[in-house]
PDB file of N, CA and C in Angstrom:
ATOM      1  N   UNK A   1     200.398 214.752 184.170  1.00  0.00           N
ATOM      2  CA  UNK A   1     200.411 215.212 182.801  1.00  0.00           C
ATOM      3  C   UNK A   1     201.813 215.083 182.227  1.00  0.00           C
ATOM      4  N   UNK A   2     201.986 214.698 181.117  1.00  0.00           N
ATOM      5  CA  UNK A   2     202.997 214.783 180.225  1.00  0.00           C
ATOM      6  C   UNK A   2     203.496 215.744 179.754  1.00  0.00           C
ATOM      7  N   UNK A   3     204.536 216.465 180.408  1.00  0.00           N
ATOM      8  CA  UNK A   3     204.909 217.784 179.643  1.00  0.00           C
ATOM      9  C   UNK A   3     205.347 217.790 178.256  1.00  0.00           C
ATOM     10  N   UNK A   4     205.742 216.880 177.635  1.00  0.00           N
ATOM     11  CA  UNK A   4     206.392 216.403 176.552  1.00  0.00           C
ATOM     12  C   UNK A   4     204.909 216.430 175.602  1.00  0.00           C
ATOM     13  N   UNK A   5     204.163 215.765 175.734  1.00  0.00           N
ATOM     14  CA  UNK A   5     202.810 216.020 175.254  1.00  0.00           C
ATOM     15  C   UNK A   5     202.135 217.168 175.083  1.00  0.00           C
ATOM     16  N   UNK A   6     202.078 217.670 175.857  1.00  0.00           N
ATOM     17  CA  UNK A   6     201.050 219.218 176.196  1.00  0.00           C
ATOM     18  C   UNK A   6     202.647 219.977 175.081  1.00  0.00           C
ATOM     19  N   UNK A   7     203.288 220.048 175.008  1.00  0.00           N
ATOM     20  CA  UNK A   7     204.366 220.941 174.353  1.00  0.00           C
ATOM     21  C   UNK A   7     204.430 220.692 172.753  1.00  0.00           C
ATOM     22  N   UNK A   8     204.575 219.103 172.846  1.00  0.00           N
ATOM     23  CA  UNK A   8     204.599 218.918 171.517  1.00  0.00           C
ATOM     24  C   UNK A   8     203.386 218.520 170.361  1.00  0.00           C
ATOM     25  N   UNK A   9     202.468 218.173 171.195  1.00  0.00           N
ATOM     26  CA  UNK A   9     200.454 218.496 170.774  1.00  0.00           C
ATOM     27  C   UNK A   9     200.170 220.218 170.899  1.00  0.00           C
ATOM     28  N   UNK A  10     200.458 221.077 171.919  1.00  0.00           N
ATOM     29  CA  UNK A  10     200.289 222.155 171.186  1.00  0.00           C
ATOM     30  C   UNK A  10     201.017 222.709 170.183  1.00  0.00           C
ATOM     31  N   UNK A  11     202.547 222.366 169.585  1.00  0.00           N
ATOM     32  CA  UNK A  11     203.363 223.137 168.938  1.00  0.00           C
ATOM     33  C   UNK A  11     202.080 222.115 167.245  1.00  0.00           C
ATOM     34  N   UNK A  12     201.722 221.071 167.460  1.00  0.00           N
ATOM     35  CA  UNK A  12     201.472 220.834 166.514  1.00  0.00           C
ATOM     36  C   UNK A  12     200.064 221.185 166.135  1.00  0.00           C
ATOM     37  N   UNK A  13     199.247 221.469 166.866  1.00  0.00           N
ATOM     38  CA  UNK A  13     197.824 222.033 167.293  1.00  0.00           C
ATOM     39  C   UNK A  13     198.167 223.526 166.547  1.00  0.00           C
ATOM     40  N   UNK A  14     199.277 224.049 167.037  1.00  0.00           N
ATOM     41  CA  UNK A  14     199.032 225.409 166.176  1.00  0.00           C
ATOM     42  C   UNK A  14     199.793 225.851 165.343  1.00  0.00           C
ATOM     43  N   UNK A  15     200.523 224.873 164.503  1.00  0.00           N
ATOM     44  CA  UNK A  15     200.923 224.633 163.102  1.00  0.00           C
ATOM     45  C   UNK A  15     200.249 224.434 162.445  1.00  0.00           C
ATOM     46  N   UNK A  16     198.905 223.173 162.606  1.00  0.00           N
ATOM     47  CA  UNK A  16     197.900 223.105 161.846  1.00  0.00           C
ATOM     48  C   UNK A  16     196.586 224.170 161.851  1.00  0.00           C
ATOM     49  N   UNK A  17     196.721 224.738 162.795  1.00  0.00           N
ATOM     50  CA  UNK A  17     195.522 225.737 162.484  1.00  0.00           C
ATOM     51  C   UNK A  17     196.300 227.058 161.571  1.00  0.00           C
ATOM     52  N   UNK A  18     197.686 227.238 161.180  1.00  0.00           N
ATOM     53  CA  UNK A  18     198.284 228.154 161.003  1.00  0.00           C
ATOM     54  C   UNK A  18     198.232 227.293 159.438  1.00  0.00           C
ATOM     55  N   UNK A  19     197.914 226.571 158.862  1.00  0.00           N
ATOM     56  CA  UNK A  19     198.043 225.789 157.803  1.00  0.00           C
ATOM     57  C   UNK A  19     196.633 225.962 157.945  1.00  0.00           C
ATOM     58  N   UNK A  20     195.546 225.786 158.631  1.00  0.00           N
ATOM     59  CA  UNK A  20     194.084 225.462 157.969  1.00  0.00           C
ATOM     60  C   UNK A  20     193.967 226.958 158.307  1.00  0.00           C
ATOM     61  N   UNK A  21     194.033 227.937 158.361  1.00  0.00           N
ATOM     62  CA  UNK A  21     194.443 229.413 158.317  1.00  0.00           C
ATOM     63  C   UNK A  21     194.024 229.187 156.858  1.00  0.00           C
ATOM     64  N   UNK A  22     195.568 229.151 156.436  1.00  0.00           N
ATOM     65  CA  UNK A  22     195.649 229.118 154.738  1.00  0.00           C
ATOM     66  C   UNK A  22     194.517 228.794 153.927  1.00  0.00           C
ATOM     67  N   UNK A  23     194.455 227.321 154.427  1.00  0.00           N
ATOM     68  CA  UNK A  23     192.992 226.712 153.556  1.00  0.00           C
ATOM     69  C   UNK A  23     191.853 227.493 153.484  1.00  0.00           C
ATOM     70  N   UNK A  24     191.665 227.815 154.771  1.00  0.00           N
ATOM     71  CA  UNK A  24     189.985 229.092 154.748  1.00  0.00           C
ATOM     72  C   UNK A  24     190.036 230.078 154.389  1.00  0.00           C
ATOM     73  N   UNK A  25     191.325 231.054 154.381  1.00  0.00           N
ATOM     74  CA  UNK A  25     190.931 232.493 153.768  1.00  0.00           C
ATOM     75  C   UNK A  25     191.531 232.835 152.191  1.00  0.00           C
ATOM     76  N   UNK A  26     191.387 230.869 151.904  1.00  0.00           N
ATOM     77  CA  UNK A  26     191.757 230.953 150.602  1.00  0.00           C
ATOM     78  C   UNK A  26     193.478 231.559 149.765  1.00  0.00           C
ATOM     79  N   UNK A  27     194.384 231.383 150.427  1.00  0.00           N
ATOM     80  CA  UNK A  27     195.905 232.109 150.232  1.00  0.00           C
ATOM     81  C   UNK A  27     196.502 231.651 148.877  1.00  0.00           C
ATOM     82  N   UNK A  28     196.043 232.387 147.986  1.00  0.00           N
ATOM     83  CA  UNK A  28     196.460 232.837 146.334  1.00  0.00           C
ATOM     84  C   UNK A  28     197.771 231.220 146.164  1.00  0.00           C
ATOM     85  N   UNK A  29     198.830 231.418 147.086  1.00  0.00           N
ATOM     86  CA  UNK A  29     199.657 230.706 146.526  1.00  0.00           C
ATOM     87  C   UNK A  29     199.467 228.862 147.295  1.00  0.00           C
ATOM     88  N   UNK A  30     198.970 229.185 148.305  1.00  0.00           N
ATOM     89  CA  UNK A  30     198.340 227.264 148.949  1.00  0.00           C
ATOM     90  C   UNK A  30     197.521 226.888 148.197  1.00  0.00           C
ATOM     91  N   UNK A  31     196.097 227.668 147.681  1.00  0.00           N
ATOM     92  CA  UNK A  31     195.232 226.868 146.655  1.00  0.00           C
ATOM     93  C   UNK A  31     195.713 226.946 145.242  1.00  0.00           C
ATOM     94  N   UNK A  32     197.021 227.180 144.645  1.00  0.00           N
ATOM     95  CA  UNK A  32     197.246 226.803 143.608  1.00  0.00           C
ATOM     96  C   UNK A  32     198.209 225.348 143.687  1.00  0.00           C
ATOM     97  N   UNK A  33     199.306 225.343 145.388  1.00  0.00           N
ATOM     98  CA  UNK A  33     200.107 224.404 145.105  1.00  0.00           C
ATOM     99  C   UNK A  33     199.082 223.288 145.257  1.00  0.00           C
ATOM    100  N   UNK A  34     198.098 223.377 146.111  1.00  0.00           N
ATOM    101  CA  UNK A  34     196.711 222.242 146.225  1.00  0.00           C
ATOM    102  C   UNK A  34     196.341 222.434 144.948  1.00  0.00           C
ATOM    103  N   UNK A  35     196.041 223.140 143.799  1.00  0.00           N
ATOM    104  CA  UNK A  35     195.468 222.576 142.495  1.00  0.00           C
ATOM    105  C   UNK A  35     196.537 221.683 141.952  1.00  0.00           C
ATOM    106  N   UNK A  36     197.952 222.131 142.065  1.00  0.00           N
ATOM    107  CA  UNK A  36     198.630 221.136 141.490  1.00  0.00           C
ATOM    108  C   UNK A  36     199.029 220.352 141.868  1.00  0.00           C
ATOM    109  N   UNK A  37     198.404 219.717 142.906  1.00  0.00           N
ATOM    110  CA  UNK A  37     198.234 218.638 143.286  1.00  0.00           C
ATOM    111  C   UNK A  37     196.976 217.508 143.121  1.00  0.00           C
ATOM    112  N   UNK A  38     195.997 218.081 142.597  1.00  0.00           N
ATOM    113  CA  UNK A  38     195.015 217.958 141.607  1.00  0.00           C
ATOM    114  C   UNK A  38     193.785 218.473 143.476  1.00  0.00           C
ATOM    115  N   UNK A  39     194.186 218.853 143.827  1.00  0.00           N
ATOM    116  CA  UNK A  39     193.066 218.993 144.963  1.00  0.00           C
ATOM    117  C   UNK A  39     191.849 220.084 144.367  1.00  0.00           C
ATOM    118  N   UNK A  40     190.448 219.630 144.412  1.00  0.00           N
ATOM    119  CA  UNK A  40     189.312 220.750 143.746  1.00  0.00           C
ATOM    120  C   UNK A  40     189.339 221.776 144.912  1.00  0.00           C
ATOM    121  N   UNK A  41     189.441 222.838 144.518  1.00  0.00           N
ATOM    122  CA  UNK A  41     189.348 224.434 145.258  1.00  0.00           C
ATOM    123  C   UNK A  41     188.029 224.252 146.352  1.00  0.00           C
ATOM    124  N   UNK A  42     187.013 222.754 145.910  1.00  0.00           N
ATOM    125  CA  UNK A  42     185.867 223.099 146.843  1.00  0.00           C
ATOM    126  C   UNK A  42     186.426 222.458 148.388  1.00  0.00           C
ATOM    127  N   UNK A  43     187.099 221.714 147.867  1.00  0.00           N
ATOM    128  CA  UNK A  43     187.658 220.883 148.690  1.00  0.00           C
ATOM    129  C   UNK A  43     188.639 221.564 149.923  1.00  0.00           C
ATOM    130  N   UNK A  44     189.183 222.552 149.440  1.00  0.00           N
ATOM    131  CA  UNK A  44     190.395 223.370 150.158  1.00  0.00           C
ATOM    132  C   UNK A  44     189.832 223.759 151.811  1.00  0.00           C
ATOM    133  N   UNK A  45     188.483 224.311 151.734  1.00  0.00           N
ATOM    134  CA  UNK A  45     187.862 224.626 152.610  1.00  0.00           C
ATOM    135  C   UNK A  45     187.800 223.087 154.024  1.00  0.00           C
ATOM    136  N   UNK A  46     187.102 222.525 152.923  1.00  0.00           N
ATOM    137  CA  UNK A  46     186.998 220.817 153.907  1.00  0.00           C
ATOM    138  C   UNK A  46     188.464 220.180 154.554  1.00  0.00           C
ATOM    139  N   UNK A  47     189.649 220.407 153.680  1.00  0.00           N
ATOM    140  CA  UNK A  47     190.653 220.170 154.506  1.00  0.00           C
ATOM    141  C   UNK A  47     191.183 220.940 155.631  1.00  0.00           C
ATOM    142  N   UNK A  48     190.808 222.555 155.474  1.00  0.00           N
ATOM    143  CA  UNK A  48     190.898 223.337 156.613  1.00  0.00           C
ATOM    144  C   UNK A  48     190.300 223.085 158.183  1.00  0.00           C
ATOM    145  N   UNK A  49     189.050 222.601 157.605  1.00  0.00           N
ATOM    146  CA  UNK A  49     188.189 222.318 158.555  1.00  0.00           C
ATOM    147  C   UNK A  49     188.643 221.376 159.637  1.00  0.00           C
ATOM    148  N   UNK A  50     189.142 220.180 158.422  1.00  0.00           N
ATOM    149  CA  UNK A  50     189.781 218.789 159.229  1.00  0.00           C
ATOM    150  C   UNK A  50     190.919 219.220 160.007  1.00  0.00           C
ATOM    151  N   UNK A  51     191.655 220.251 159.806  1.00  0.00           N
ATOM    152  CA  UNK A  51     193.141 220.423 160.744  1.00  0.00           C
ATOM    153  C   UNK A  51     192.216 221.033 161.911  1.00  0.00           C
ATOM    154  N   UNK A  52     191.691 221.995 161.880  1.00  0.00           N
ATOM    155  CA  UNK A  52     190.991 222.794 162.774  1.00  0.00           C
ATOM    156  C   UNK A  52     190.578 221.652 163.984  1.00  0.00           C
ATOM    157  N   UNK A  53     189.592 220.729 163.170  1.00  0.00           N
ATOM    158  CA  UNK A  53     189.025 219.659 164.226  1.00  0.00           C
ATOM    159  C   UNK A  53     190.701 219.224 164.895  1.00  0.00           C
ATOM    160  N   UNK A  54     191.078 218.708 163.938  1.00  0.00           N
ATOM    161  CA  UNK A  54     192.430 217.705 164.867  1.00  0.00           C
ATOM    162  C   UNK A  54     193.199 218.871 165.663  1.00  0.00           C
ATOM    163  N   UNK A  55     192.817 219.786 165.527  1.00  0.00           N
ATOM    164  CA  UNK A  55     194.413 220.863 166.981  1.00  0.00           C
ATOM    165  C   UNK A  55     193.010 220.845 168.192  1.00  0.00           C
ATOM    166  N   UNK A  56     191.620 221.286 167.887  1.00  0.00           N
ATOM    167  CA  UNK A  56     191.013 221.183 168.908  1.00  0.00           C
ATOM    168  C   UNK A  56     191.422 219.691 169.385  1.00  0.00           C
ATOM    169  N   UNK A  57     191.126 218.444 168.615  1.00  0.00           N
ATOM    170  CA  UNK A  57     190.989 217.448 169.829  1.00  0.00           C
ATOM    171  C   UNK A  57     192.031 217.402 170.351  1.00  0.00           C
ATOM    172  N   UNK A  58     193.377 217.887 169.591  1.00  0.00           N
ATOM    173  CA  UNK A  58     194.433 217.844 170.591  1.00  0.00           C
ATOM    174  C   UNK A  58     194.133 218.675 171.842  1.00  0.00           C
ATOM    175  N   UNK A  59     193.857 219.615 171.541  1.00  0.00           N
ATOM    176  CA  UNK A  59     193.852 220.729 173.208  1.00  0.00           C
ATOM    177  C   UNK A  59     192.771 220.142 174.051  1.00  0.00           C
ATOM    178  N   UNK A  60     191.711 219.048 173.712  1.00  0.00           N
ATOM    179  CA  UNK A  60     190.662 218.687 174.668  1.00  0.00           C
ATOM    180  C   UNK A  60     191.307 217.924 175.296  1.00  0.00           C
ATOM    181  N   UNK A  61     192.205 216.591 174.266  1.00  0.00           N
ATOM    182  CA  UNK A  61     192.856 215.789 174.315  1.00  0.00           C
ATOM    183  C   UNK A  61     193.667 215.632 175.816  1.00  0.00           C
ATOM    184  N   UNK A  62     193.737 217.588 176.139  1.00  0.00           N
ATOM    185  CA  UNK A  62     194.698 217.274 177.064  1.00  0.00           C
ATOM    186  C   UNK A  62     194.126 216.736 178.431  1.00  0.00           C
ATOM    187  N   UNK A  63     192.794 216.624 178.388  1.00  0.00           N
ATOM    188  CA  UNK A  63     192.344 216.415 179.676  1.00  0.00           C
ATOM    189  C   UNK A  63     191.071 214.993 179.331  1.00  0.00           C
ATOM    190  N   UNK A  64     191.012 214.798 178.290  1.00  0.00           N
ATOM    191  CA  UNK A  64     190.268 213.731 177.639  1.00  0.00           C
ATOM    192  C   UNK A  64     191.188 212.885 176.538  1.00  0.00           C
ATOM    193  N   UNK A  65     191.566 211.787 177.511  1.00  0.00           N
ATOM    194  CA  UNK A  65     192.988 210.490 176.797  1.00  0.00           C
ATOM    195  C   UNK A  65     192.580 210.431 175.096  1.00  0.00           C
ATOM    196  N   UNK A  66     191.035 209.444 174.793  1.00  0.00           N
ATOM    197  CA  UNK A  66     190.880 209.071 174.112  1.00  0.00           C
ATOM    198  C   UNK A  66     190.581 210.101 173.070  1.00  0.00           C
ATOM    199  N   UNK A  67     190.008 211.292 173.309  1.00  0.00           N
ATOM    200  CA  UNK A  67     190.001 212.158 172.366  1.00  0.00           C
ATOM    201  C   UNK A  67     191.348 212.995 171.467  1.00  0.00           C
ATOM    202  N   UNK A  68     192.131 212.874 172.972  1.00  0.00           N
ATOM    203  CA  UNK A  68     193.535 213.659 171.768  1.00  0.00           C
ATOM    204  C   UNK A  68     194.485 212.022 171.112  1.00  0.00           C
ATOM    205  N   UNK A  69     194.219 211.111 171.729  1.00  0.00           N
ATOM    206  CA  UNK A  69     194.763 209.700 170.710  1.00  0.00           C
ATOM    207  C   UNK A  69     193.911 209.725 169.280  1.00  0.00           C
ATOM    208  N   UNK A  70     192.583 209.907 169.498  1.00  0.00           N
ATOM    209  CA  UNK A  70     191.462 210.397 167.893  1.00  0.00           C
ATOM    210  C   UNK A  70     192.371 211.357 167.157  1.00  0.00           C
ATOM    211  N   UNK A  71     192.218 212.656 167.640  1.00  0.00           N
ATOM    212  CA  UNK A  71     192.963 213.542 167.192  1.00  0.00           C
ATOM    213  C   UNK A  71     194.144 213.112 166.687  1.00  0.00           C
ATOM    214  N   UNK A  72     195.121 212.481 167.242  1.00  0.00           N
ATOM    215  CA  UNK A  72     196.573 212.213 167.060  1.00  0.00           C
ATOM    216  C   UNK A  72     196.201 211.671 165.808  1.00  0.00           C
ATOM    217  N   UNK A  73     195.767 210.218 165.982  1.00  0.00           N
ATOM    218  CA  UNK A  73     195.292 209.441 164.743  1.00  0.00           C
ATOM    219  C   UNK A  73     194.541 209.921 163.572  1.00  0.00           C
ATOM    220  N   UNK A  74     193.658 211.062 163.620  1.00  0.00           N
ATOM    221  CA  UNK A  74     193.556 211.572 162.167  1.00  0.00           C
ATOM    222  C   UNK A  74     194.227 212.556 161.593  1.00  0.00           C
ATOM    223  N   UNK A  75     195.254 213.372 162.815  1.00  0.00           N
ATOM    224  CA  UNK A  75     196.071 214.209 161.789  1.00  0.00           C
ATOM    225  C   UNK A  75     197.633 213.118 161.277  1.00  0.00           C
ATOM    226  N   UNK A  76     197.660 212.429 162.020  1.00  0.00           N
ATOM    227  CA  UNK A  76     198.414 211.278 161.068  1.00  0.00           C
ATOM    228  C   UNK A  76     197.812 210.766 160.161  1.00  0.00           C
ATOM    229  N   UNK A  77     196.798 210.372 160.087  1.00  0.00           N
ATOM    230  CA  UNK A  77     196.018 209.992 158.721  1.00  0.00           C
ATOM    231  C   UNK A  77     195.955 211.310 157.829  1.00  0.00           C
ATOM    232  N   UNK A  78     195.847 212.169 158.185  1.00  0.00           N
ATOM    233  CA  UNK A  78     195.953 213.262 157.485  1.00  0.00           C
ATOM    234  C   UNK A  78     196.730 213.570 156.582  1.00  0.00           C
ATOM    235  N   UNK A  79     197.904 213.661 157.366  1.00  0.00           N
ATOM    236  CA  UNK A  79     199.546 213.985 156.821  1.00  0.00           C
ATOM    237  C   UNK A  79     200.072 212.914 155.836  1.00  0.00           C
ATOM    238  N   UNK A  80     199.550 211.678 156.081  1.00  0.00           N
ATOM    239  CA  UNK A  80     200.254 210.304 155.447  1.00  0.00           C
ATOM    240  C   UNK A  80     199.244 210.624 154.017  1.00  0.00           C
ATOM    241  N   UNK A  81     198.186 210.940 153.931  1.00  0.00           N
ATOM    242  CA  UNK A  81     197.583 211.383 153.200  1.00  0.00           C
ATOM    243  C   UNK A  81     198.282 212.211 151.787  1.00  0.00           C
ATOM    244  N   UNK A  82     198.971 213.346 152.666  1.00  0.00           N
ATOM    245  CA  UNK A  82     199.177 214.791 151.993  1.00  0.00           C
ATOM    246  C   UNK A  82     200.863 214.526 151.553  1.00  0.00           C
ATOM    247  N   UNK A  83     200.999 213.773 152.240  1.00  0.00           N
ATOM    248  CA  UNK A  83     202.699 213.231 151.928  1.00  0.00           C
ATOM    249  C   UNK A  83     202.559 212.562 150.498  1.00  0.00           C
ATOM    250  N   UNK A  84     201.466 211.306 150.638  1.00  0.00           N
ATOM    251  CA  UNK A  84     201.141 210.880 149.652  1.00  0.00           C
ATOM    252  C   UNK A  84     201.023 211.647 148.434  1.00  0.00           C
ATOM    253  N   UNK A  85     200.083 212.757 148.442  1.00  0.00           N
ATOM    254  CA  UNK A  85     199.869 213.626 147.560  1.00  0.00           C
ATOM    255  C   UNK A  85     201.327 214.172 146.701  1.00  0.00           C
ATOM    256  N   UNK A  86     201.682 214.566 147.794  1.00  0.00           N
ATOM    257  CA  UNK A  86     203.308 215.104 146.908  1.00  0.00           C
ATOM    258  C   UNK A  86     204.453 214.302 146.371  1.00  0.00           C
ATOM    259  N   UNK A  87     204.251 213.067 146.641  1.00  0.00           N
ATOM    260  CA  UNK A  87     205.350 212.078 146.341  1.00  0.00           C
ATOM    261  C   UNK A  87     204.498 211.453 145.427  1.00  0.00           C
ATOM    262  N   UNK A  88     203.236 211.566 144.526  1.00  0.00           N
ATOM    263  CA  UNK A  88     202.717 210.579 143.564  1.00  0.00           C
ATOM    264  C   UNK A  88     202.769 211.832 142.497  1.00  0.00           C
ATOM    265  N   UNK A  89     203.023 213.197 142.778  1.00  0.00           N
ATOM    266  CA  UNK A  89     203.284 214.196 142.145  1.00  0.00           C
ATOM    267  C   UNK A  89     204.387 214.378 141.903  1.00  0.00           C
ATOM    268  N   UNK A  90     205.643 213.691 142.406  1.00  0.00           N
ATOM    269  CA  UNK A  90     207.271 214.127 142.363  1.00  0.00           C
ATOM    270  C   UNK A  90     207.342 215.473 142.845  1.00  0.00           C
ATOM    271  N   UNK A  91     206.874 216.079 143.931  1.00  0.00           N
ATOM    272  CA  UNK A  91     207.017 217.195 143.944  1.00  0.00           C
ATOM    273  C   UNK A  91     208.891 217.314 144.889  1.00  0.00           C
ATOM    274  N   UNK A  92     209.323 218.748 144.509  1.00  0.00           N
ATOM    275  CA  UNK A  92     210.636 218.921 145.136  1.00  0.00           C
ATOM    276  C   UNK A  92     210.725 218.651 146.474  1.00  0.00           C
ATOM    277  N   UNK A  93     211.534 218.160 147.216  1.00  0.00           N
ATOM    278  CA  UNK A  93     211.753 218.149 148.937  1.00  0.00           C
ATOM    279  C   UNK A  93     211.465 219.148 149.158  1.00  0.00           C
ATOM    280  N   UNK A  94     211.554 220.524 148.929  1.00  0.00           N
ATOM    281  CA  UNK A  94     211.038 221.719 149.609  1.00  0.00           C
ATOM    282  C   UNK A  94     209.602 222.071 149.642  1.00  0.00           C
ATOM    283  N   UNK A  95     209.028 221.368 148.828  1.00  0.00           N
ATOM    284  CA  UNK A  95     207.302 221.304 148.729  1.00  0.00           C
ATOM    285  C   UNK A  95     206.883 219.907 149.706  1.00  0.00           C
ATOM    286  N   UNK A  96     207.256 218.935 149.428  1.00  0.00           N
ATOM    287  CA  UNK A  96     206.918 218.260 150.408  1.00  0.00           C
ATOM    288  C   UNK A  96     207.248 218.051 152.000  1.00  0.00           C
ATOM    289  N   UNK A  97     208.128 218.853 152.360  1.00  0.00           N
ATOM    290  CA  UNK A  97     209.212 218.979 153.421  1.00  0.00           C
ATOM    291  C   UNK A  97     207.954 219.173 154.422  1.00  0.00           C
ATOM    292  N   UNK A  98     207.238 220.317 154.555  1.00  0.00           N
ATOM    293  CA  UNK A  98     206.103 221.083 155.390  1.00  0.00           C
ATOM    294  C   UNK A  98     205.188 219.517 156.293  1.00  0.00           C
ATOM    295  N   UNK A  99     204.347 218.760 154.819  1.00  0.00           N
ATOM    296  CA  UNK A  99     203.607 217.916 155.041  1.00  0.00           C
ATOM    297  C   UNK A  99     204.673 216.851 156.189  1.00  0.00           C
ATOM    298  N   UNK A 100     205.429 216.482 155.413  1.00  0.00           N
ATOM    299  CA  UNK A 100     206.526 215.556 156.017  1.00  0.00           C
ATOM    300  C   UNK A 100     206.507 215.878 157.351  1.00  0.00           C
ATOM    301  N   UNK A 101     207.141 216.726 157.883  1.00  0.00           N
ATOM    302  CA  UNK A 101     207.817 217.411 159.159  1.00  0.00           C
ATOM    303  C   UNK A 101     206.078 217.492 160.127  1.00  0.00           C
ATOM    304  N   UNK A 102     204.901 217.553 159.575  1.00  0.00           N
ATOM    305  CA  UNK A 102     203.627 217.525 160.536  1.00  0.00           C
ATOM    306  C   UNK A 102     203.769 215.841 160.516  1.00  0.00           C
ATOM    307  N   UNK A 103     203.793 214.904 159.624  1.00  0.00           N
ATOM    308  CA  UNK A 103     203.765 214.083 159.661  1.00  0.00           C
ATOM    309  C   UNK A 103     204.419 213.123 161.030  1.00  0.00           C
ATOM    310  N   UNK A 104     205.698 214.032 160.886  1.00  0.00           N
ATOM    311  CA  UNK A 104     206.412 213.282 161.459  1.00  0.00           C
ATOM    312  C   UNK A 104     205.908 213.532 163.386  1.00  0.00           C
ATOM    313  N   UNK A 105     205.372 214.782 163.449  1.00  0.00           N
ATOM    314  CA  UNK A 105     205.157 215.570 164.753  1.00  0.00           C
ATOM    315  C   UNK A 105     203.628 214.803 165.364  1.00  0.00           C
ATOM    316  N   UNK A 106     203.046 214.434 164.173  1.00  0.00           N
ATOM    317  CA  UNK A 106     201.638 213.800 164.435  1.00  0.00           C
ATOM    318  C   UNK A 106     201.713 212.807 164.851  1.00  0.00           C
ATOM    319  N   UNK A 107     202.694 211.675 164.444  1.00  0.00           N
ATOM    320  CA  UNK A 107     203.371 210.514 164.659  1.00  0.00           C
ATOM    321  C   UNK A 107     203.703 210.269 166.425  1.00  0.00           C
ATOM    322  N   UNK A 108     204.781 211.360 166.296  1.00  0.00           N
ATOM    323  CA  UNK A 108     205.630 211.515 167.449  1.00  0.00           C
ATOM    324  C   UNK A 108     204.093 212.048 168.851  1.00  0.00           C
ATOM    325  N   UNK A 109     203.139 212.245 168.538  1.00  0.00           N
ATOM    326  CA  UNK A 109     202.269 212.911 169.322  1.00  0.00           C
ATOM    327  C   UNK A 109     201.282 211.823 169.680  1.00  0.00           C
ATOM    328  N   UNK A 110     201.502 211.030 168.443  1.00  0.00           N
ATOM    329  CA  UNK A 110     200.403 209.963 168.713  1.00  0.00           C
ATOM    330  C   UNK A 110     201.224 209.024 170.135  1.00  0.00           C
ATOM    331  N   UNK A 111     202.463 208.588 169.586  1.00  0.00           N
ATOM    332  CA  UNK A 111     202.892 207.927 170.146  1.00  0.00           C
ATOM    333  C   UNK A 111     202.658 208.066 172.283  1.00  0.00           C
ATOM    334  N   UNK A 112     203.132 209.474 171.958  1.00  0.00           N
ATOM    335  CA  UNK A 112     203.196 210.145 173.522  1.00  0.00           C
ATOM    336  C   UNK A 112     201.803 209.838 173.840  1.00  0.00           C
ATOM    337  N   UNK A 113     200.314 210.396 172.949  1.00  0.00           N
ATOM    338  CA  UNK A 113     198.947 210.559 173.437  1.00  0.00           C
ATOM    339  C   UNK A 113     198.820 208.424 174.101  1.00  0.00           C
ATOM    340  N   UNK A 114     199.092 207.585 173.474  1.00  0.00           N
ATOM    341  CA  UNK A 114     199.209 206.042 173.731  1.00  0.00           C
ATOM    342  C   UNK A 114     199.864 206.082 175.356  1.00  0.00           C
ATOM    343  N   UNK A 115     200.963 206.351 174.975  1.00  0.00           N
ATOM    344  CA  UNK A 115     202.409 206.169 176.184  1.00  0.00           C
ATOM    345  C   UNK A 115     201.357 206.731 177.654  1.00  0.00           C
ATOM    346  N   UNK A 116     200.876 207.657 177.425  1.00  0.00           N
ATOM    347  CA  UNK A 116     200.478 208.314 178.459  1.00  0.00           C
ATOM    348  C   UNK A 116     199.717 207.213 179.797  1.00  0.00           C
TER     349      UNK A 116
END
């Protein structure tokens, strides 16, 4: 096993559930910066969902290759996504910083989930 993996797939496994947290119990100030980002409020729920899935496949991931490389690969699709979102918005570096920094961890996770 990859200790480097298992450390840096869980630190990112439970960043995103601490972010799809937000999305599901609805948090006054995440579903407004998601409205102004034009995201529909029905929607908020469905992106929660999607982080949720991607930290599980990471933690299955750890004992099933191809499932936490899935995982890896859609919370990078994810993030490249949400990065997108804030940079076609001009939003400040401190609003986009969050997305960025998973981005970059999803990346770095994919890479390791491959390497392995």
């Amino acid at each position: 096993m990859n200790i480097a993996l298992i450390i840096l797939g869980g630190f990112l496994g439970l960043g995103v559930t601490g972010s799809a947290m937000g999305k599901l119990t609805k948090k006054p100030s995440l579903i407004a910066q998601l409205g102004g980002l034009g995201v529909p409020a029905n929607v908020v729920p469905v992106l929660g969902l999607l982080e949720i899935a991607g930290a599980l496949g990471l933690l299955v991931g750890i004992w099933v290759t191809p499932l936490g490389i899935a995982a890896a690969v859609g919370l990078t699709l994810y993030f490249v996504g949400a990065v997108g979102a804030h940079v076609r918005h001009h939003d400040a570096a401190k609003d986009l910083a969050p997305a960025a920094f998973f981005l970059l961890m999803s990346i770095a996770t994919l890479i390791l989930e491959i390497k392995r």
